[in-house]
PDB file of N, CA and C in Angstrom:
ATOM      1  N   UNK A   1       8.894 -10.128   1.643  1.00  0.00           N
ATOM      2  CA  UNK A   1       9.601 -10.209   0.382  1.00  0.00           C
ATOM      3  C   UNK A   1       8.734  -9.561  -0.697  1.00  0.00           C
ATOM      4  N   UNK A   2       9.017  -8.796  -1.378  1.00  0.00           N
ATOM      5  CA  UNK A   2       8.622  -8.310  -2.496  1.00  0.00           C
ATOM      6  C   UNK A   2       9.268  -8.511  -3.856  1.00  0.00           C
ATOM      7  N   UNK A   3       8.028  -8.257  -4.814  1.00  0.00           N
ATOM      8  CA  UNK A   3       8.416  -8.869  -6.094  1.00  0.00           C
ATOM      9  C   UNK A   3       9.446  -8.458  -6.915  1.00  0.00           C
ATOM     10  N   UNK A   4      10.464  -8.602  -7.954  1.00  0.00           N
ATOM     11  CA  UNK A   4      11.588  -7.952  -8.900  1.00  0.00           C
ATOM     12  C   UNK A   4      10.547  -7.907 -10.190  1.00  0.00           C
ATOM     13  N   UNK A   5       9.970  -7.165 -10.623  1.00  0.00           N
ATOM     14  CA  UNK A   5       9.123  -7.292 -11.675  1.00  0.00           C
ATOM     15  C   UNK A   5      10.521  -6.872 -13.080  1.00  0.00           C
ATOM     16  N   UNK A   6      10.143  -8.010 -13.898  1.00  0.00           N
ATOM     17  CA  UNK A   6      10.675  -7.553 -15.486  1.00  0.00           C
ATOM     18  C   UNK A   6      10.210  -6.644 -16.090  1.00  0.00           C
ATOM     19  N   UNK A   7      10.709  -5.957 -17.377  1.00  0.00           N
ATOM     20  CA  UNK A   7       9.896  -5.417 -18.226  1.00  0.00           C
ATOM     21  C   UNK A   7       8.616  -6.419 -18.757  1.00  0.00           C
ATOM     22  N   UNK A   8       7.446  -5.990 -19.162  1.00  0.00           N
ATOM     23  CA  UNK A   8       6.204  -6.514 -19.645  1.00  0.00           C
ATOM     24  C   UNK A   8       5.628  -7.769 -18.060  1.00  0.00           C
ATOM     25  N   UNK A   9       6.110  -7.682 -16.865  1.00  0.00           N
ATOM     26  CA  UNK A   9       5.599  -8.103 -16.123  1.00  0.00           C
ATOM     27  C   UNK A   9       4.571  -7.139 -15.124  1.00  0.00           C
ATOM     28  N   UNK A  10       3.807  -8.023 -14.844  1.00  0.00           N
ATOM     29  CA  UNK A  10       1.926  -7.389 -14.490  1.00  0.00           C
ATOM     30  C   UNK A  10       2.815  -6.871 -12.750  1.00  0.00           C
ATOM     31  N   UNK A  11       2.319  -5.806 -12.568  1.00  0.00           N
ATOM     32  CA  UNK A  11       2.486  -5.160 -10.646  1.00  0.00           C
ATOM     33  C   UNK A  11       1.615  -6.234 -10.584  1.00  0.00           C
ATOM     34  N   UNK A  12       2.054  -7.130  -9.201  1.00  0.00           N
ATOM     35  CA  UNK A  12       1.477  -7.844  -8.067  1.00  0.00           C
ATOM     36  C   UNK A  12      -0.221  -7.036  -7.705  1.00  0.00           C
ATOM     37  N   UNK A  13      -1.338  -7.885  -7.185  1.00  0.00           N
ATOM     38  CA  UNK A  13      -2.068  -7.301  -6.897  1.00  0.00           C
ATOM     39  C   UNK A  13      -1.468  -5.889  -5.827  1.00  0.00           C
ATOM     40  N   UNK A  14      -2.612  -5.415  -4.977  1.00  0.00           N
ATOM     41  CA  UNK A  14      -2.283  -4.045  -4.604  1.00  0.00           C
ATOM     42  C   UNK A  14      -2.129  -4.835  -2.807  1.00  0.00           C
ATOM     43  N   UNK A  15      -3.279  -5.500  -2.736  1.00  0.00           N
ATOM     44  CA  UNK A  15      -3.495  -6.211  -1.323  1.00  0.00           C
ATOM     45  C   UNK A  15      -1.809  -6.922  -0.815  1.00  0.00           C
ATOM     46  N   UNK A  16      -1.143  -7.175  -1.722  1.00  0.00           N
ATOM     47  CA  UNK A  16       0.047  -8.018  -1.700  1.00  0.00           C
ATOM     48  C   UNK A  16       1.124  -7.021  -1.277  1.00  0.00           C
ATOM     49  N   UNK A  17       0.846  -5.940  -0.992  1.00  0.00           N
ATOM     50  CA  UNK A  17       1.732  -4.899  -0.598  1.00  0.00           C
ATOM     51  C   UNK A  17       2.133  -4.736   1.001  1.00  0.00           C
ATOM     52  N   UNK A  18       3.305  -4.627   1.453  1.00  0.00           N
ATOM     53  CA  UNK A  18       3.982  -5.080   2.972  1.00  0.00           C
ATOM     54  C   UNK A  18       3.101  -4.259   3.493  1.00  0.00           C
ATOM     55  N   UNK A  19       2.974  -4.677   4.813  1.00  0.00           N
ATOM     56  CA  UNK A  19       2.366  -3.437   6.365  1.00  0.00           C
ATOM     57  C   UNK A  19       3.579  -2.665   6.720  1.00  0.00           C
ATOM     58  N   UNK A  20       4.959  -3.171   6.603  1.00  0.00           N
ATOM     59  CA  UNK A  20       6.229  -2.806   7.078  1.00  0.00           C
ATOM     60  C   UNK A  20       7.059  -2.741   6.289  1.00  0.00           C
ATOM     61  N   UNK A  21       7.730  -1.522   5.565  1.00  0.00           N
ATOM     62  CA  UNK A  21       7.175  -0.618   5.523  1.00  0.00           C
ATOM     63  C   UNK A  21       5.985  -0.493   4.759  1.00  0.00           C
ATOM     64  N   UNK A  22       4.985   0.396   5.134  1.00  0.00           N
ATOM     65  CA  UNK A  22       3.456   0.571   4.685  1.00  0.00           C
ATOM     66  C   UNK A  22       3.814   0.600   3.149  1.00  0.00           C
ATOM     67  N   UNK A  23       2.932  -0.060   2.274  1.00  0.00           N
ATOM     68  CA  UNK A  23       2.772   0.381   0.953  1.00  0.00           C
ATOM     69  C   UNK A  23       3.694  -0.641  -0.430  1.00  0.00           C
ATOM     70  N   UNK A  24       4.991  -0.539   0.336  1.00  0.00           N
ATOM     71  CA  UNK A  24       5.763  -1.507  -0.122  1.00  0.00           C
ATOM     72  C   UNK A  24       5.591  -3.039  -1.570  1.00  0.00           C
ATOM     73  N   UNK A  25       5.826  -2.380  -2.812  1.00  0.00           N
ATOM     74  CA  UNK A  25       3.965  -3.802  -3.194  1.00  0.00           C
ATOM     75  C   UNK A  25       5.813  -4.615  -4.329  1.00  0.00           C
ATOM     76  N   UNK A  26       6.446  -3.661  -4.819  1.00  0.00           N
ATOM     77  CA  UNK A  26       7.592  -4.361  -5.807  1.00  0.00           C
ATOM     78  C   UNK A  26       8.904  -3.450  -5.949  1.00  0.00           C
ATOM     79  N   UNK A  27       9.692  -3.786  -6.651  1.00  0.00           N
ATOM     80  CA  UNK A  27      10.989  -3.020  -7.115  1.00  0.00           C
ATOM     81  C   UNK A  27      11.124  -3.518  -8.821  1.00  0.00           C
ATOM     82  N   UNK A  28      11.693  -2.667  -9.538  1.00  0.00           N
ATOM     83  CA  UNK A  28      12.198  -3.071 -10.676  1.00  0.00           C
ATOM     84  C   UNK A  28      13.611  -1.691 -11.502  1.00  0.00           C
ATOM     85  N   UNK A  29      13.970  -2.188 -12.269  1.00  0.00           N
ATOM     86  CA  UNK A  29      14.277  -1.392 -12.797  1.00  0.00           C
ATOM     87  C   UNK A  29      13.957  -0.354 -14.277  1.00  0.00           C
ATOM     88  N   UNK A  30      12.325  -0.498 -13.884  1.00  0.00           N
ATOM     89  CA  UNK A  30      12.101  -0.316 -14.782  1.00  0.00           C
ATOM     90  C   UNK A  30      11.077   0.903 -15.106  1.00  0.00           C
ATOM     91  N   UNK A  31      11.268   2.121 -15.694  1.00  0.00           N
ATOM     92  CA  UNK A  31      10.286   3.548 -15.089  1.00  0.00           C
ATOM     93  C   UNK A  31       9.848   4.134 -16.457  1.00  0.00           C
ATOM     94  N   UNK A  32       9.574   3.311 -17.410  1.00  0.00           N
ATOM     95  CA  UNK A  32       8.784   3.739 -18.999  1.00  0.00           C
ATOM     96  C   UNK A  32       7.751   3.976 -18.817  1.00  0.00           C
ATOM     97  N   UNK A  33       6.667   4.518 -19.625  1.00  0.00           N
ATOM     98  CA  UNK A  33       6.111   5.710 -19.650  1.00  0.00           C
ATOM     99  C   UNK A  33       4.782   4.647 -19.263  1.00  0.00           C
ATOM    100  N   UNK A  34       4.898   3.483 -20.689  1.00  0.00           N
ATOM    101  CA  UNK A  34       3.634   2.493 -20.263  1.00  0.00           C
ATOM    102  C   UNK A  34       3.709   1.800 -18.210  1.00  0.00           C
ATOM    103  N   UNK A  35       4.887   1.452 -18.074  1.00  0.00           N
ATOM    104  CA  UNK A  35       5.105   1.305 -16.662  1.00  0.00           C
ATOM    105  C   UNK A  35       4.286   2.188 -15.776  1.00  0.00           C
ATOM    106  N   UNK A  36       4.809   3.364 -15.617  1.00  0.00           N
ATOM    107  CA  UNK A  36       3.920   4.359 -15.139  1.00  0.00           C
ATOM    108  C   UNK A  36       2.346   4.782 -15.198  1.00  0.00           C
ATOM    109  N   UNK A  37       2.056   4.538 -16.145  1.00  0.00           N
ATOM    110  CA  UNK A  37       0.739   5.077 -16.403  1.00  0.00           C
ATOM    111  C   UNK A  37      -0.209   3.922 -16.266  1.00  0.00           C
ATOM    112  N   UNK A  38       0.676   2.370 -16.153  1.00  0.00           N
ATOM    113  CA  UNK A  38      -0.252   1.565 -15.825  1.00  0.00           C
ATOM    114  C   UNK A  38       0.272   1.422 -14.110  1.00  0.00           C
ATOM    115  N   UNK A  39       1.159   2.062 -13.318  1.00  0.00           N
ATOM    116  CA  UNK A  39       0.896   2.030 -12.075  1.00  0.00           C
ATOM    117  C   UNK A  39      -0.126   2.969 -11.348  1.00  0.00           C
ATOM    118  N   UNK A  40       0.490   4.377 -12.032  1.00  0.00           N
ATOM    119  CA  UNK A  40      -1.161   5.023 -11.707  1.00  0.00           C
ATOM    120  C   UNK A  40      -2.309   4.805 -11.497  1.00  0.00           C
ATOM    121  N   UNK A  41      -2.711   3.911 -12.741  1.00  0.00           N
ATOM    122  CA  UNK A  41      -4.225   3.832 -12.557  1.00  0.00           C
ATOM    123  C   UNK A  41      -4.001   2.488 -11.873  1.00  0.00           C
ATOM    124  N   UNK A  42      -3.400   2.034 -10.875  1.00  0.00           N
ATOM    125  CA  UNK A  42      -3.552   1.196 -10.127  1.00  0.00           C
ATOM    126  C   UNK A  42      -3.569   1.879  -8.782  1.00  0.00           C
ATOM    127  N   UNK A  43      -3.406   2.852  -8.671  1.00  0.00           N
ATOM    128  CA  UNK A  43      -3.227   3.503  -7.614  1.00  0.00           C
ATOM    129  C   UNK A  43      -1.772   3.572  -6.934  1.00  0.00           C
ATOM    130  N   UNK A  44      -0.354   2.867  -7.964  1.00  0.00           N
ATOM    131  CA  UNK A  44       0.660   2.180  -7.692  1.00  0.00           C
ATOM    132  C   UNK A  44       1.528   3.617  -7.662  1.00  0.00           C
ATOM    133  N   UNK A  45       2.584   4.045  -6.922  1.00  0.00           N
ATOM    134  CA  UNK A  45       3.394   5.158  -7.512  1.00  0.00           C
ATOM    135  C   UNK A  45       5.048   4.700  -7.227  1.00  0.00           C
ATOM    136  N   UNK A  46       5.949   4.910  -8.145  1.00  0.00           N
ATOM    137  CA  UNK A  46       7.500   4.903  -7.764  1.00  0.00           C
ATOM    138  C   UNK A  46       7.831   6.285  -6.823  1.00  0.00           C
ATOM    139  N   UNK A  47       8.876   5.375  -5.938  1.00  0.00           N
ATOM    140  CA  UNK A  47       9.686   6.526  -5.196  1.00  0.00           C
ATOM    141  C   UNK A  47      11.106   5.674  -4.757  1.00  0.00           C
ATOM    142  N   UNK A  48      11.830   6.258  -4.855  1.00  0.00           N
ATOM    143  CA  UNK A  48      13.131   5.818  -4.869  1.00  0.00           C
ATOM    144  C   UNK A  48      14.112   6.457  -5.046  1.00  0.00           C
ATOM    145  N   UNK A  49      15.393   6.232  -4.990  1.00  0.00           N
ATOM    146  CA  UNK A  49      16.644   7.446  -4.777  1.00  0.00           C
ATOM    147  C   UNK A  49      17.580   7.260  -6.550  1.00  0.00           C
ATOM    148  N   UNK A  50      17.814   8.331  -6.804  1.00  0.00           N
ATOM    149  CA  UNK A  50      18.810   8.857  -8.270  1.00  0.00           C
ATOM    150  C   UNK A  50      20.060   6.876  -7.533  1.00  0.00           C
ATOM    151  N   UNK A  51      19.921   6.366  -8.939  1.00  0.00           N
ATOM    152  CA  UNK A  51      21.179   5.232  -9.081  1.00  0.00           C
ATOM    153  C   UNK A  51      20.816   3.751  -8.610  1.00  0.00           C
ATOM    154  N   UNK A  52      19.052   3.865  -7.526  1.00  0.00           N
ATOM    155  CA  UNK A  52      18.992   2.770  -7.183  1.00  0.00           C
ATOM    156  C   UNK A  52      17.610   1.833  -7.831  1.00  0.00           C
ATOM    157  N   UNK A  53      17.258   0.906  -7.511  1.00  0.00           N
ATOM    158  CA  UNK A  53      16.260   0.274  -7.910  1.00  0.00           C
ATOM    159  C   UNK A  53      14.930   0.935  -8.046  1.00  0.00           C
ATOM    160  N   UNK A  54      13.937   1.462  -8.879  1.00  0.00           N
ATOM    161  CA  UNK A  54      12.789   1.810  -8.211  1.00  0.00           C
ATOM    162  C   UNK A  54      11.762   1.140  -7.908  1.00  0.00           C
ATOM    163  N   UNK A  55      11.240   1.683  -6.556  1.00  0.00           N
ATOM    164  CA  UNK A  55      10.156   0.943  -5.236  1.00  0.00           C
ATOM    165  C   UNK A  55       9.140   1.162  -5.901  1.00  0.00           C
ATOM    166  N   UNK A  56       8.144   0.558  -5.798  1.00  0.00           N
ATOM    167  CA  UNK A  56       6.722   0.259  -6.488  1.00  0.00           C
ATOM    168  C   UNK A  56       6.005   0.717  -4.769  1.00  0.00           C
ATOM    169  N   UNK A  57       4.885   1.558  -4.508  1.00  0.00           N
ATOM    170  CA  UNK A  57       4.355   1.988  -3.294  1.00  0.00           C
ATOM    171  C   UNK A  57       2.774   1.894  -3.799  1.00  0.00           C
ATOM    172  N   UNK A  58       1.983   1.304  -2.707  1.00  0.00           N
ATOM    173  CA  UNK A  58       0.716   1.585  -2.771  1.00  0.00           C
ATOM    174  C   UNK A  58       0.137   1.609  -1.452  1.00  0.00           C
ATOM    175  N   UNK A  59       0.585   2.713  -0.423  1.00  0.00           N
ATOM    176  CA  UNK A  59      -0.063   2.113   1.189  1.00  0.00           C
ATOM    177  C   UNK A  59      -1.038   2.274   0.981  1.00  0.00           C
ATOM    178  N   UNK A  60      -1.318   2.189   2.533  1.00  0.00           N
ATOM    179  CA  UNK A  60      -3.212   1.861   3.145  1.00  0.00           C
ATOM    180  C   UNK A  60      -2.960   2.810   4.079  1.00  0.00           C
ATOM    181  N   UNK A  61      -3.688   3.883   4.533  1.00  0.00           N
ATOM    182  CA  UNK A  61      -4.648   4.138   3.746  1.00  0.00           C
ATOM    183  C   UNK A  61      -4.407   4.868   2.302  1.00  0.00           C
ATOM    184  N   UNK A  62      -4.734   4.922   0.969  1.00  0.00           N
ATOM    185  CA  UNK A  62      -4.379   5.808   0.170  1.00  0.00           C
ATOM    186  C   UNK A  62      -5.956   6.362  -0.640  1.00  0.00           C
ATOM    187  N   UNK A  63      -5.419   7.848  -1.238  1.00  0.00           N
ATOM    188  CA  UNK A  63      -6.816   8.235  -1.974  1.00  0.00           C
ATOM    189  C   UNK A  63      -6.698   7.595  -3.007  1.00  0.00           C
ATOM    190  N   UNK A  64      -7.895   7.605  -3.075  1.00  0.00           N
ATOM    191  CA  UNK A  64      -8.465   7.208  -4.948  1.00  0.00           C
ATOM    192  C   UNK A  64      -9.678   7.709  -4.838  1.00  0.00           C
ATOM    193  N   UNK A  65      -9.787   8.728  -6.114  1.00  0.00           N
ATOM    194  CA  UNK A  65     -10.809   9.486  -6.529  1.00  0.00           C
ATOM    195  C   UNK A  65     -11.761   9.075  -7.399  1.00  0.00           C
ATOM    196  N   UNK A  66     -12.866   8.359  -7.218  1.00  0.00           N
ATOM    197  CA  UNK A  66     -13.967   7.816  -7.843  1.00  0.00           C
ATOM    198  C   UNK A  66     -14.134   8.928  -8.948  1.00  0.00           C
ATOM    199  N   UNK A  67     -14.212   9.382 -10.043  1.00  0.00           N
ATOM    200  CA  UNK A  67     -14.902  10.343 -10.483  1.00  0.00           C
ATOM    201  C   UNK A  67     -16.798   9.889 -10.978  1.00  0.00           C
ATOM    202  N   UNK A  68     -16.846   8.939 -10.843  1.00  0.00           N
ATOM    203  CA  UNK A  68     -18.181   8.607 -11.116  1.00  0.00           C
ATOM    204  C   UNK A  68     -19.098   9.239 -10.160  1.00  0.00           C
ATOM    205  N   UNK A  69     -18.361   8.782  -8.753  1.00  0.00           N
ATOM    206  CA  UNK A  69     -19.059   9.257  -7.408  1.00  0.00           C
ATOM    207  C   UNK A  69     -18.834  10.632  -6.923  1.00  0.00           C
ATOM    208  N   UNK A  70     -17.640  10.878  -7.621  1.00  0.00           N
ATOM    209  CA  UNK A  70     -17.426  12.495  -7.096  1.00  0.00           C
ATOM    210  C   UNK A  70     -18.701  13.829  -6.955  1.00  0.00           C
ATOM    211  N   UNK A  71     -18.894  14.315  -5.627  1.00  0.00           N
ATOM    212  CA  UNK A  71     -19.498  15.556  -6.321  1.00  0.00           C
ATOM    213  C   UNK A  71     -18.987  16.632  -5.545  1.00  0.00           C
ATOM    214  N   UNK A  72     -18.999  17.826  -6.073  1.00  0.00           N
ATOM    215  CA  UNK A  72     -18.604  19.173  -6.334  1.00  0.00           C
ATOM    216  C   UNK A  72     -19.038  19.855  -5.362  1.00  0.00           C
ATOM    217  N   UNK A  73     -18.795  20.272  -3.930  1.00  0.00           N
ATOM    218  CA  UNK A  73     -19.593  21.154  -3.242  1.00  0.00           C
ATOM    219  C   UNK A  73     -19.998  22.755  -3.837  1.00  0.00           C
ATOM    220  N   UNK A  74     -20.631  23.283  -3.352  1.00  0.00           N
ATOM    221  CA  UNK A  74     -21.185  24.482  -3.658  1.00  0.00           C
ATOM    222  C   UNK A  74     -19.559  25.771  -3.713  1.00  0.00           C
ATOM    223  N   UNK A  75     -19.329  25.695  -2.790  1.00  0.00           N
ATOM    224  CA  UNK A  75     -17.770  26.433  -2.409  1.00  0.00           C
ATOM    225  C   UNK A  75     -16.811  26.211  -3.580  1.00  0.00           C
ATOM    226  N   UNK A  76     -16.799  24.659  -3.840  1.00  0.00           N
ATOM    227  CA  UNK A  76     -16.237  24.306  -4.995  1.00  0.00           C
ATOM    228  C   UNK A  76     -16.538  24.930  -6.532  1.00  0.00           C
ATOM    229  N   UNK A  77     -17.748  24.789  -6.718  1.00  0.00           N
ATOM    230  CA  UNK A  77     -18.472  24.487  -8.095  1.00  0.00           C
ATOM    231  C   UNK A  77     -18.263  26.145  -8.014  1.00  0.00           C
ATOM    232  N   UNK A  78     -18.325  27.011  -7.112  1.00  0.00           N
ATOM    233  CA  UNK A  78     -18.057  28.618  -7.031  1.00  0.00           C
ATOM    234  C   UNK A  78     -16.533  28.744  -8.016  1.00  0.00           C
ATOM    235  N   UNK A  79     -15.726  28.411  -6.792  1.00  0.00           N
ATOM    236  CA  UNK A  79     -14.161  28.485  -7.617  1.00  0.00           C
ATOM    237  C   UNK A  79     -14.175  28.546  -8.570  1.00  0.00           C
ATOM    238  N   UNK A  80     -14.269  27.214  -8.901  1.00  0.00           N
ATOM    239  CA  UNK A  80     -14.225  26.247 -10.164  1.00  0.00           C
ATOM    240  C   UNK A  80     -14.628  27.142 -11.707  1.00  0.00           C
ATOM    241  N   UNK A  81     -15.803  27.920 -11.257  1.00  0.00           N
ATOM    242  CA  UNK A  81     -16.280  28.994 -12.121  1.00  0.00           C
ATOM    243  C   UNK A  81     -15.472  30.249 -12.235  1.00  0.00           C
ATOM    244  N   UNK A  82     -14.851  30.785 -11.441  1.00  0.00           N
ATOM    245  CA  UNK A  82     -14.056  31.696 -11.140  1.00  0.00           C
ATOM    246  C   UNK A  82     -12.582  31.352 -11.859  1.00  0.00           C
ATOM    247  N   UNK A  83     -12.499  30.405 -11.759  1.00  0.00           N
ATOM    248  CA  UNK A  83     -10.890  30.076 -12.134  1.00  0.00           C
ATOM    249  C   UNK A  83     -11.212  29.883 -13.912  1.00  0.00           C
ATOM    250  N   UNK A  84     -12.292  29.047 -14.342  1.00  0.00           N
ATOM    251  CA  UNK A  84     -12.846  29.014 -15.720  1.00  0.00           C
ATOM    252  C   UNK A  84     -13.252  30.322 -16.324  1.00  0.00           C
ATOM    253  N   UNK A  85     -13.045  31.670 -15.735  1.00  0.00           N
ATOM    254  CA  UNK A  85     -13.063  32.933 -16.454  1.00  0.00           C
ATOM    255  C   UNK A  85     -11.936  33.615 -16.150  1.00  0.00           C
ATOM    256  N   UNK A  86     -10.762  33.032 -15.512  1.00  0.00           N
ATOM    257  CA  UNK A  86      -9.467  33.726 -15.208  1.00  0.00           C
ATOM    258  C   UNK A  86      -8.303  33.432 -16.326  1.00  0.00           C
ATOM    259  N   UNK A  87      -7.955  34.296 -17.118  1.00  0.00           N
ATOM    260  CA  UNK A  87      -6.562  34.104 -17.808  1.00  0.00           C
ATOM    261  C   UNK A  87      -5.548  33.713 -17.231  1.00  0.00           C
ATOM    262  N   UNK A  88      -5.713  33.234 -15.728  1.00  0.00           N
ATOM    263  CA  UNK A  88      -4.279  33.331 -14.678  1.00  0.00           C
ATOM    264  C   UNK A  88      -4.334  31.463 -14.719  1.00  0.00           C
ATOM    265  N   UNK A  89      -5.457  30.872 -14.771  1.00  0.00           N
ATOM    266  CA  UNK A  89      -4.937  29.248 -15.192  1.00  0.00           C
ATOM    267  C   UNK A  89      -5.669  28.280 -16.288  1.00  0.00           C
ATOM    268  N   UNK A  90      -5.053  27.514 -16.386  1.00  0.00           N
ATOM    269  CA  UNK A  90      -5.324  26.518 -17.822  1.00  0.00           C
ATOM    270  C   UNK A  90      -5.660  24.939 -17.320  1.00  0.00           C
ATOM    271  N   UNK A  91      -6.360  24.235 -17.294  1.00  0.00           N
ATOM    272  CA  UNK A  91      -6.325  23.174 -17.142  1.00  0.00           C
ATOM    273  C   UNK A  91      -6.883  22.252 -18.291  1.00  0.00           C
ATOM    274  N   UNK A  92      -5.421  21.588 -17.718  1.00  0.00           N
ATOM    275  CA  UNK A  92      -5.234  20.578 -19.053  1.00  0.00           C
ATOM    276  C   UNK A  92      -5.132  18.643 -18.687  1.00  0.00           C
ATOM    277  N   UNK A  93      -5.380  17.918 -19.830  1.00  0.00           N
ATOM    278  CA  UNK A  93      -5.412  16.907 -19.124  1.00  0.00           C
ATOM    279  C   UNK A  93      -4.431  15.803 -20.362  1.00  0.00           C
ATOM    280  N   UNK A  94      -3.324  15.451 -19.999  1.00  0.00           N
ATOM    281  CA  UNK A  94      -2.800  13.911 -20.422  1.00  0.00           C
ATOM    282  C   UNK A  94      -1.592  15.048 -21.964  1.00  0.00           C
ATOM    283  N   UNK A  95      -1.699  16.351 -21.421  1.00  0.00           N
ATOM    284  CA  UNK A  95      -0.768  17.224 -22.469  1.00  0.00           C
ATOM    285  C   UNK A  95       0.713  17.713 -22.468  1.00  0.00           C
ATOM    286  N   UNK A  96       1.102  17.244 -21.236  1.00  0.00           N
ATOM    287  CA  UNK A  96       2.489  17.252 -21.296  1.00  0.00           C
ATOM    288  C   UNK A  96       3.151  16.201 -20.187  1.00  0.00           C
ATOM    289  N   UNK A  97       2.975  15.097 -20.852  1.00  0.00           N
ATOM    290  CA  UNK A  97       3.180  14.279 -19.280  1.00  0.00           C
ATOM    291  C   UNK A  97       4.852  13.897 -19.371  1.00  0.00           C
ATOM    292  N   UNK A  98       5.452  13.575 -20.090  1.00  0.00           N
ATOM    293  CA  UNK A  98       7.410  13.861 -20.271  1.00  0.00           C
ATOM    294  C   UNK A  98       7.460  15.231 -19.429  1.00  0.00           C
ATOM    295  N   UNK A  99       7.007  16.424 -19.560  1.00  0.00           N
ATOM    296  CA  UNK A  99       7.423  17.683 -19.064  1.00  0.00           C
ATOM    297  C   UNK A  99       7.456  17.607 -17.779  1.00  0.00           C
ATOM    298  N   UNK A 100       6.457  17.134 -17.544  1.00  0.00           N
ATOM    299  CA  UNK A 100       5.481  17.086 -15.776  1.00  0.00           C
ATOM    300  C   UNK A 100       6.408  15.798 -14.986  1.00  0.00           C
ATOM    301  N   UNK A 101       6.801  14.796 -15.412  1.00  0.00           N
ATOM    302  CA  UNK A 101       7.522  13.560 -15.110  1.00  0.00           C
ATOM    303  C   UNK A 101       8.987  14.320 -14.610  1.00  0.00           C
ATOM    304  N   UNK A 102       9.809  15.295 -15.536  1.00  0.00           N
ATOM    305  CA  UNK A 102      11.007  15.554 -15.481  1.00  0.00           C
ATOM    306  C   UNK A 102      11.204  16.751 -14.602  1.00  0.00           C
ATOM    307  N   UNK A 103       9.928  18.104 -14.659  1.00  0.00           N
ATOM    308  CA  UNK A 103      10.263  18.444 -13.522  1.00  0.00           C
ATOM    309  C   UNK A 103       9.307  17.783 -12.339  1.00  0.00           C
ATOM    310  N   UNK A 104       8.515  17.129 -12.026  1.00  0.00           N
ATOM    311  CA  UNK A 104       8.705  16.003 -10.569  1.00  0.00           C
ATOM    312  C   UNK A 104      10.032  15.713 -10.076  1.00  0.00           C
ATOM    313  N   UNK A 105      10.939  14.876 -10.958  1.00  0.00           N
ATOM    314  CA  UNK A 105      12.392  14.185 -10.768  1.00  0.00           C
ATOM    315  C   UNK A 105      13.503  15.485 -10.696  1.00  0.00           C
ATOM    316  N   UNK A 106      13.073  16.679 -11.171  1.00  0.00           N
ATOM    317  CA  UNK A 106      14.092  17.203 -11.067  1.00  0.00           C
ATOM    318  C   UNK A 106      14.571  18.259  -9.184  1.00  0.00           C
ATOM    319  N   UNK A 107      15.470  18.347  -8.480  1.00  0.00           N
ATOM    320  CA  UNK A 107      16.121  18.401  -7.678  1.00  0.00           C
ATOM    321  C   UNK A 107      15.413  19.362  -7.089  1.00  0.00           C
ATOM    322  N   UNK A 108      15.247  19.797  -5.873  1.00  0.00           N
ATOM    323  CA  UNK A 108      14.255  20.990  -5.349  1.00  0.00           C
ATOM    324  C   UNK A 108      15.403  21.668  -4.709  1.00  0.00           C
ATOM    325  N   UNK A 109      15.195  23.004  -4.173  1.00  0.00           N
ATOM    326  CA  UNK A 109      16.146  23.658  -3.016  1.00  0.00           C
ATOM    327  C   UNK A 109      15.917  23.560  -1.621  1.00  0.00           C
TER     328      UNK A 109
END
């Protein structure tokens, strides 16, 4: 059984999430912006179908990227330099997240 979370109600810990199907942790109807961004940094993500409830997911195994612990291999830290003198990309952080949300949701071919 999984939880029906309200608006302003806390996601269930992460451990509390089904084996069957994997990940499985709540449902709500509820997909605002604070919702989201505090499932993220839980490691929490929605997936669910256009009209129905959305599923709250956190399986096992899942990544989570320490950035404290992170380090950069050599191959990497190369790129990384390469792409930081290329006009061909931009990286940006927390600058269009409505844009990025709508095309995610929007329909693929």
């Amino acid at each position: 059984m999984i939880d029906w979370l309200r608006p302003g109600d806390p996601f269930p810990p992460v451990a509390a999430a089904l084996t069957h199907p994997n990940g499985l942790l709540a449902a709500s109807g509820d997909l605002s912006v604070d919702r989201l961004i505090d499932a993220y940094r839980r490691g929490i993500f929605p997936w669910y179908a256009e009209g129905e409830p959305v599923l709250w997911w956190c399986p096992d195994p899942r990544m989570v990227l320490f950035t404290d612990e992170f380090r950069v291999a050599r191959s990497l830290r190369k790129k990384l330099r390469a792409v930081a003198r290329s006009d061909a990309w931009r990286v940006t952080c927390d600058a269009a997240f409505e844009t990025v949300m709508r095309a995610c949701a929007a329909p693929r071919p």
